[in-house]
N, C-alpha and C. Protein backbone atom coordinates (compact mmCIF):
# COMPACT_ATOMS: atom_id res chain seq x y z
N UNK A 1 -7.77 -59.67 -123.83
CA UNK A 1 -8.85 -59.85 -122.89
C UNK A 1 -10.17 -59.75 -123.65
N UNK A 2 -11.03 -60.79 -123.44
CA UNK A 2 -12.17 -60.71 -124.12
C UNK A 2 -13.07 -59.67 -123.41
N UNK A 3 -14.07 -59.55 -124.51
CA UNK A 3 -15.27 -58.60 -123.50
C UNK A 3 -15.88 -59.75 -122.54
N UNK A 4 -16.19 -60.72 -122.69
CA UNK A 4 -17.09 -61.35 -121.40
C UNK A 4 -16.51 -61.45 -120.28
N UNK A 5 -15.33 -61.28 -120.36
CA UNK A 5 -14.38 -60.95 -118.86
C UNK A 5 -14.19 -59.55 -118.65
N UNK A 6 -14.33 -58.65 -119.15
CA UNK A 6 -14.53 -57.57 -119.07
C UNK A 6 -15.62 -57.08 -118.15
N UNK A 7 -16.55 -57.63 -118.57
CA UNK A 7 -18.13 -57.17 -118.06
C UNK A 7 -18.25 -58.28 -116.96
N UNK A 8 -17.34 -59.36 -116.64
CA UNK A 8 -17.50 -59.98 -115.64
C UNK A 8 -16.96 -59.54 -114.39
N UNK A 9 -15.70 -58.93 -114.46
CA UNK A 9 -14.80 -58.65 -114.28
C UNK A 9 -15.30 -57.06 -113.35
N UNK A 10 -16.61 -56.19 -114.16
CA UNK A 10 -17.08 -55.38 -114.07
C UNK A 10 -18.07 -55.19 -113.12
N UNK A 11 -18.70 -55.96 -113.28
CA UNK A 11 -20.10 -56.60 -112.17
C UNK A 11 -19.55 -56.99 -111.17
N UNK A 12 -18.02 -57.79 -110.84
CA UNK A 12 -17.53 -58.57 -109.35
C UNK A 12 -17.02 -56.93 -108.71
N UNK A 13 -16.81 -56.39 -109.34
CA UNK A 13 -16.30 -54.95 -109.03
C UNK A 13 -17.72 -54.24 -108.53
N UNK A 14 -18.46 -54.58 -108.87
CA UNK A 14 -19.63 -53.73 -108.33
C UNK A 14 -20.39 -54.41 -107.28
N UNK A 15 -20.42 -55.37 -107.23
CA UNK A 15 -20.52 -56.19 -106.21
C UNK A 15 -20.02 -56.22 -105.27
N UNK A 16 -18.59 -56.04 -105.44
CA UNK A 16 -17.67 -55.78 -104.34
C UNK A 16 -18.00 -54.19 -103.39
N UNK A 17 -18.53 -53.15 -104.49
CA UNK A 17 -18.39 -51.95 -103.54
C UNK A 17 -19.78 -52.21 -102.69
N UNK A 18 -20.78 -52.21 -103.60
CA UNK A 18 -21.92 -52.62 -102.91
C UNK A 18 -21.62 -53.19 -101.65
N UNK A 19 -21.03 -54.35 -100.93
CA UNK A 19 -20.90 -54.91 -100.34
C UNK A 19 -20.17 -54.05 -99.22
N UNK A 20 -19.33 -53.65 -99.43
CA UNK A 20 -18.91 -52.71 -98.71
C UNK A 20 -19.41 -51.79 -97.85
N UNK A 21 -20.27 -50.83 -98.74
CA UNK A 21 -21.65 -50.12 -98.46
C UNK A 21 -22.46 -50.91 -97.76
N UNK A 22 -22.56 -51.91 -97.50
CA UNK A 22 -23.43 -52.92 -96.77
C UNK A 22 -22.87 -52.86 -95.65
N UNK A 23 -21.56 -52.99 -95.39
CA UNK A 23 -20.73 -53.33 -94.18
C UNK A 23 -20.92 -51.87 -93.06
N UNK A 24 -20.47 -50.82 -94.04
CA UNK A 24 -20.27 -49.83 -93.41
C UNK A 24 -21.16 -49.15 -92.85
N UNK A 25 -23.06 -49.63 -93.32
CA UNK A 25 -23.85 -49.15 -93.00
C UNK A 25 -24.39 -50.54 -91.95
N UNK A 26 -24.13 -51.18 -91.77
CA UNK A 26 -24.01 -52.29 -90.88
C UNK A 26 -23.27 -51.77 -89.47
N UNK A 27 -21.66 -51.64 -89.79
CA UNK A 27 -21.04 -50.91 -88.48
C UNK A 27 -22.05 -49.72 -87.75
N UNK A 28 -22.42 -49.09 -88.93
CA UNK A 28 -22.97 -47.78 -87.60
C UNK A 28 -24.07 -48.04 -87.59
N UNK A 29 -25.03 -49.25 -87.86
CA UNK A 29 -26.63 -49.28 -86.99
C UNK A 29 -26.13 -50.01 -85.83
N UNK A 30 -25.12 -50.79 -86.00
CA UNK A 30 -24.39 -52.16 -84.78
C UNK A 30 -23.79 -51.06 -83.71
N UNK A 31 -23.28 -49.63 -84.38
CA UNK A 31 -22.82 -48.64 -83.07
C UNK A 31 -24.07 -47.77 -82.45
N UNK A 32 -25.41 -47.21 -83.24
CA UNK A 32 -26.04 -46.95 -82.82
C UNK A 32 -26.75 -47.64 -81.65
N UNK A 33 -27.12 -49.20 -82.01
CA UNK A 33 -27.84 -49.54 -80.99
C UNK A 33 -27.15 -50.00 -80.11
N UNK A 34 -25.71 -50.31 -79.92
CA UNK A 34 -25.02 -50.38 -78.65
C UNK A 34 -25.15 -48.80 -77.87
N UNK A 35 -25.22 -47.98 -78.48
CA UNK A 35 -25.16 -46.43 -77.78
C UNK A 35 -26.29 -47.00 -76.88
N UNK A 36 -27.43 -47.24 -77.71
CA UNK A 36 -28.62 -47.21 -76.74
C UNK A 36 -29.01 -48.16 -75.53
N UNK A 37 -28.31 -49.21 -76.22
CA UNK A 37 -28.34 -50.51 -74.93
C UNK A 37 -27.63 -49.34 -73.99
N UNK A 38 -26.35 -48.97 -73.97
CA UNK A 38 -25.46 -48.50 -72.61
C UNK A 38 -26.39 -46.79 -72.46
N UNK A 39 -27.64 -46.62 -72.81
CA UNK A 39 -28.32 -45.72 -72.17
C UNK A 39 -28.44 -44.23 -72.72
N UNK A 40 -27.36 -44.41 -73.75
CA UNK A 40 -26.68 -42.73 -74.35
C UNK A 40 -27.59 -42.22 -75.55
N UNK A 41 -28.83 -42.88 -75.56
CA UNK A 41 -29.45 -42.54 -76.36
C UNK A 41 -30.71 -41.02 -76.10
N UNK A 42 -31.51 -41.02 -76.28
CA UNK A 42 -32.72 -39.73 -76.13
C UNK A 42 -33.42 -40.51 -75.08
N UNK A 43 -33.92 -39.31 -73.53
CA UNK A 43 -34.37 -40.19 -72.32
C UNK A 43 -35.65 -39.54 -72.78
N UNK A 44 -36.41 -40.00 -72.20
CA UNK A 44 -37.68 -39.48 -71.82
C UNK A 44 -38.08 -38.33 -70.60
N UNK A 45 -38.32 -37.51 -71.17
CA UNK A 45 -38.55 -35.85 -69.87
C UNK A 45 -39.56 -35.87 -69.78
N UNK A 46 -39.89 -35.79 -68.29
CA UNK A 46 -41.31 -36.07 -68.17
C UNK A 46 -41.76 -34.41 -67.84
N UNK A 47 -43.02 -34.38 -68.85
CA UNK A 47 -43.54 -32.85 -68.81
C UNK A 47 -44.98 -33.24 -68.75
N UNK A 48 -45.50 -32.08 -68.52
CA UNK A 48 -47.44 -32.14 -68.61
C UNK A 48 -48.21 -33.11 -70.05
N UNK A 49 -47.21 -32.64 -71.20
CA UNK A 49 -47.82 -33.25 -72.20
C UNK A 49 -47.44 -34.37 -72.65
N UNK A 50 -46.28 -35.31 -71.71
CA UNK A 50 -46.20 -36.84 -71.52
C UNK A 50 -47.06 -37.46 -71.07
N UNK A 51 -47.96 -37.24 -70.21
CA UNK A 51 -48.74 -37.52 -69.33
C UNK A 51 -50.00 -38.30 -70.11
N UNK A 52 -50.33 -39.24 -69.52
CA UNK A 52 -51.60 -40.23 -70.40
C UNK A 52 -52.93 -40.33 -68.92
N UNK A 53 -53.79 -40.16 -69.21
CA UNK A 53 -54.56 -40.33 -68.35
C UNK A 53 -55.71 -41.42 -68.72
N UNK A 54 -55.71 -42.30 -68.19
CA UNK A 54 -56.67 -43.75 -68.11
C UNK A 54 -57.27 -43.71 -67.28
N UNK A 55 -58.66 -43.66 -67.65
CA UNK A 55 -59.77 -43.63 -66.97
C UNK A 55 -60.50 -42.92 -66.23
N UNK A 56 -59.57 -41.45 -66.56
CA UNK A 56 -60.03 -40.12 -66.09
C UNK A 56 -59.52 -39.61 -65.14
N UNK A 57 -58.44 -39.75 -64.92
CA UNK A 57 -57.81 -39.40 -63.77
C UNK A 57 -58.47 -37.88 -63.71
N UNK A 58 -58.31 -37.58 -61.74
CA UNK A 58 -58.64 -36.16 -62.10
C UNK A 58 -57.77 -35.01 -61.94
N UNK A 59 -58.09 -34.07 -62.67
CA UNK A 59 -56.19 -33.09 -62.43
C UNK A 59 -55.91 -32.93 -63.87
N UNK A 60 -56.23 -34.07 -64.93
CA UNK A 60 -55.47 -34.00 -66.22
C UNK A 60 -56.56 -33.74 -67.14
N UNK A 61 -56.37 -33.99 -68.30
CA UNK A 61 -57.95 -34.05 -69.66
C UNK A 61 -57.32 -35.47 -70.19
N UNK A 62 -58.82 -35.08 -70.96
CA UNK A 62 -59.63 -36.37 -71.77
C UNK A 62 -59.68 -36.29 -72.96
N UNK A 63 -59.82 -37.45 -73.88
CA UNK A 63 -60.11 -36.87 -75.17
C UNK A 63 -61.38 -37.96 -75.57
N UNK A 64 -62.35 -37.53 -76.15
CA UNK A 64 -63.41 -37.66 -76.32
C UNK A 64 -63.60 -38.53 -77.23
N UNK A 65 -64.42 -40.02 -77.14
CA UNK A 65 -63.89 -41.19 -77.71
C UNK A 65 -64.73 -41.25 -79.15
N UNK A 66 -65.94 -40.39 -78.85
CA UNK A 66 -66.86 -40.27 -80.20
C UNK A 66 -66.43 -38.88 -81.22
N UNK A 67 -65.53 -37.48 -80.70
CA UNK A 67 -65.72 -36.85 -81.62
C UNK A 67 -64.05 -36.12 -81.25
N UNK A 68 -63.68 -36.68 -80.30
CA UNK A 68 -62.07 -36.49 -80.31
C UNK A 68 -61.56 -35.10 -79.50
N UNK A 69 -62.67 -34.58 -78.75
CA UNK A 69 -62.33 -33.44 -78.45
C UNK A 69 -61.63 -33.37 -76.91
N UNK A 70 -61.12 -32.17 -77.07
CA UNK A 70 -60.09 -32.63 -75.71
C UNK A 70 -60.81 -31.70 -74.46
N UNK A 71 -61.05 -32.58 -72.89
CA UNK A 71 -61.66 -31.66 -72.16
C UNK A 71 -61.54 -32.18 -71.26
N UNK A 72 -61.43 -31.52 -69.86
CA UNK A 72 -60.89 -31.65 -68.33
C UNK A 72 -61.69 -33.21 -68.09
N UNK A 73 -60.94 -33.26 -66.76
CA UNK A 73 -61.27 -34.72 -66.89
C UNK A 73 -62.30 -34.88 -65.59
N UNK A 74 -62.19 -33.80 -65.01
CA UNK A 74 -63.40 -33.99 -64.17
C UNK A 74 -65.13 -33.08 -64.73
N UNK A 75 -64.56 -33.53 -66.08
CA UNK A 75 -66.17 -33.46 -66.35
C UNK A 75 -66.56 -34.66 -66.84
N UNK A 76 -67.32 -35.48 -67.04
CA UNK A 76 -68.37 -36.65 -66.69
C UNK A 76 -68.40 -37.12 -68.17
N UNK A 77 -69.25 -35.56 -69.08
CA UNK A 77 -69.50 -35.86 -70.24
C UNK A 77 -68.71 -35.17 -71.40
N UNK A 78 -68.90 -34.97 -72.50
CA UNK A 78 -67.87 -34.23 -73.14
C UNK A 78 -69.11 -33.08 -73.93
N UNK A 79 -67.85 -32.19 -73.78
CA UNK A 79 -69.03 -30.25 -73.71
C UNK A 79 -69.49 -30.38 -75.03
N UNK A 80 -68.84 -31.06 -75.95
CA UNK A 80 -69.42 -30.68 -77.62
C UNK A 80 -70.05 -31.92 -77.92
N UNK A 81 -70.35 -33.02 -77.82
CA UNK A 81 -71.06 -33.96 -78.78
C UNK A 81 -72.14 -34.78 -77.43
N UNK A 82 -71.68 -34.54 -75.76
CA UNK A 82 -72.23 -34.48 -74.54
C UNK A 82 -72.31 -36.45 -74.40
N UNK A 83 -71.43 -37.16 -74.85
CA UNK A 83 -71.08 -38.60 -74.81
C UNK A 83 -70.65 -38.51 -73.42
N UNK A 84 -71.04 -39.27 -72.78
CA UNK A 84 -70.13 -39.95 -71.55
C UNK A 84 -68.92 -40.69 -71.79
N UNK A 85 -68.34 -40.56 -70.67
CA UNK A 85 -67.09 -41.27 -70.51
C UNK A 85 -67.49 -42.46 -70.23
């Protein structure tokens, strides 16, 4: 057996596992996202700090569009840099 079949011989072999490794990490993203189509994935819990408030709802806070600060939403302006909403 020559060496150039050797090292050919060597590389189809590595190619081959590679490929494999391809497959198998193929099967379980193809099982993950079927989990999630049929629902079995992470739901969403709705808590206080899910909550998005647009346009000021009142009841929730704000965050302050010039200096980022966070503050009730039935105030008008914001307490530290005094920007309007």
């Amino acid at each position: 057996m020559d060496t150039e079949f050797l090292i050919l011989y060597l590389a189809l072999g590595i190619v081959a596992v590679l490929m494999i490794a391809v497959l198998i990490m193929l099967f379980s993203i193809l099982s993950k996202v079927e989990k999630l189509a049929q629902g079995g994935g992470r739901s969403f819990e709705a808590s206080p700090y899910n909550r998005v408030n647009i346009g000021g709802n009142a009841g929730g806070t704000v965050f302050c569009t010039q200096c980022a600060t966070q503050y009730d939403a039935s105030q008008k302006n914001c307490p530290r840099c005094g920007k309007s909403r």
